[in-house]
C-alpha atoms as a PDB file:
ATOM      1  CA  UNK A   1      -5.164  -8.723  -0.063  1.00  0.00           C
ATOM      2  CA  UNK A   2      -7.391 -11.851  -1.474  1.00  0.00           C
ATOM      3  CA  UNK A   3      -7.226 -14.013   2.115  1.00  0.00           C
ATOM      4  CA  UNK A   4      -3.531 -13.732   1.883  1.00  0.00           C
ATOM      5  CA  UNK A   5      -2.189 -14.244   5.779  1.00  0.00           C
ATOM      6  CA  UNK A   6       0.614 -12.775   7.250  1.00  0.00           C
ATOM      7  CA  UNK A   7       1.813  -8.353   8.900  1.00  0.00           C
ATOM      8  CA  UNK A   8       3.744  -5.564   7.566  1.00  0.00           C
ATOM      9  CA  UNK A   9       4.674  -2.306   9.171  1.00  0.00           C
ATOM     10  CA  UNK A  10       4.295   1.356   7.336  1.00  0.00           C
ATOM     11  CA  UNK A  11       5.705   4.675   8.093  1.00  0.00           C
ATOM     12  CA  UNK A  12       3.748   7.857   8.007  1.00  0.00           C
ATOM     13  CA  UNK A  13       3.960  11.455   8.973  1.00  0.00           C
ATOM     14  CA  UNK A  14       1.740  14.127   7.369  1.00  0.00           C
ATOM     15  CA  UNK A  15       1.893  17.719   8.609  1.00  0.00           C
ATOM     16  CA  UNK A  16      -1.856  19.735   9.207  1.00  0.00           C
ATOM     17  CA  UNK A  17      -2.996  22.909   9.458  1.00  0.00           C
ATOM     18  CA  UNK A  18      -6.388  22.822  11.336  1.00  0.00           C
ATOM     19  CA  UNK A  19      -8.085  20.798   9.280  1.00  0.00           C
ATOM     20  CA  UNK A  20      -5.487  20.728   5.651  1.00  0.00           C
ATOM     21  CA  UNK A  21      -3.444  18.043   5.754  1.00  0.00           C
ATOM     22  CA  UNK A  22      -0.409  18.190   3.416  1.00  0.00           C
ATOM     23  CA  UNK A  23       2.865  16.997   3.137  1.00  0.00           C
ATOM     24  CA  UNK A  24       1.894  13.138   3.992  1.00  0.00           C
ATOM     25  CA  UNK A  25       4.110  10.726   3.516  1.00  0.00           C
ATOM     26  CA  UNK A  26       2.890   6.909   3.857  1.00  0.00           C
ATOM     27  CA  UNK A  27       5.427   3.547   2.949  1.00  0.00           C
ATOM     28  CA  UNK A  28       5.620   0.274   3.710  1.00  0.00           C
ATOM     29  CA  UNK A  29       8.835  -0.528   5.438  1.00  0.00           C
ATOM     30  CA  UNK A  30      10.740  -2.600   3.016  1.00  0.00           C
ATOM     31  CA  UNK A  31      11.293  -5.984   3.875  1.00  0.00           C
ATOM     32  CA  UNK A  32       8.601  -6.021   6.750  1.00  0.00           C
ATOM     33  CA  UNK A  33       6.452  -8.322   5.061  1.00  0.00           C
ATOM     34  CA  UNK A  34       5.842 -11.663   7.109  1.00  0.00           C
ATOM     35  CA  UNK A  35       4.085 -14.775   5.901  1.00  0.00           C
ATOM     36  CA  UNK A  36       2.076 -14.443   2.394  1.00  0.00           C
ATOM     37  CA  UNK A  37       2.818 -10.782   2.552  1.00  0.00           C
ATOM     38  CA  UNK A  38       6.465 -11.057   2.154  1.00  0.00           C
ATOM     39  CA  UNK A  39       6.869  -9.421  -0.857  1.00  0.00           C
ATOM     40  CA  UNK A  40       4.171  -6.799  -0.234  1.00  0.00           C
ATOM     41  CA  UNK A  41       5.948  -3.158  -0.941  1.00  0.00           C
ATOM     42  CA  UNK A  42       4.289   0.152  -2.101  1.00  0.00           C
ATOM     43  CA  UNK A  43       3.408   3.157  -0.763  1.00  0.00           C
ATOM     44  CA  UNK A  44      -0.017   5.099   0.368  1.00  0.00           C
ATOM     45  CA  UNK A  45      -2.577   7.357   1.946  1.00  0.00           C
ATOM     46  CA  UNK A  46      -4.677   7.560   5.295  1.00  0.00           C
ATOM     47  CA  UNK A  47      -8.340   9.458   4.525  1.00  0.00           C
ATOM     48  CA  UNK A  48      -9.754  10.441   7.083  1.00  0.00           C
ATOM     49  CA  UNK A  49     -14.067  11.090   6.622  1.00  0.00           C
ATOM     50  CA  UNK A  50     -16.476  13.364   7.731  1.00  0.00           C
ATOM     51  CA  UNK A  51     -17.759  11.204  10.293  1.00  0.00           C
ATOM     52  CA  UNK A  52     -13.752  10.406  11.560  1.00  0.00           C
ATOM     53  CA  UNK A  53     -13.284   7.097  10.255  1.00  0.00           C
ATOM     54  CA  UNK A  54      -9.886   6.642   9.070  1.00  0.00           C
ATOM     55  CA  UNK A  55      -9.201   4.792   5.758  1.00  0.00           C
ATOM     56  CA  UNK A  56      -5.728   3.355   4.897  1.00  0.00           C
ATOM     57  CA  UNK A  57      -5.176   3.407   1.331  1.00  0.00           C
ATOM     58  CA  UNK A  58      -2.335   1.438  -0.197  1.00  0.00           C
ATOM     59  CA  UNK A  59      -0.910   0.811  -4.153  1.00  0.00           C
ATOM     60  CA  UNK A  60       0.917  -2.222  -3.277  1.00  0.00           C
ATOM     61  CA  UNK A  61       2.620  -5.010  -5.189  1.00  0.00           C
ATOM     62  CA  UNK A  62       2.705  -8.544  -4.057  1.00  0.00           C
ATOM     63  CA  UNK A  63       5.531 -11.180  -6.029  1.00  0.00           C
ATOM     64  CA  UNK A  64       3.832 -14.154  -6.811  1.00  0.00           C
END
């Protein structure tokens, strides 16, 4: 986010079976945005790797 300062809250849910994930469903709350990330809105993806590390993707726009 280019040193840009500032939270924002997402919502997720994804349903598995054993080790398929499917169904996922990741936003960021509208209007969540504090600071330099006021704008910020999109939606995205966790990804989760072999060794367990969770990634959180996001396609995002920021205004301005």
């Amino acid at each position: 986010m280019s040193g840009r300062r500032g939270t924002f809250n997402v919502v997720h849910a994804a349903s598995t079976h054993g080790t398929d994930r499917f169904d996922e469903h990741l936003v960021i709350v509208p209007d969540s945005g504090t600071g330099d990330l006021a704008s910020i809105a999109g939606t995205g993806r966790v990804v989760v790797e072999e060794d367990g590390t969770h990634r959180l993707l996001l396609d995002y726009t920021l205004d301005g």
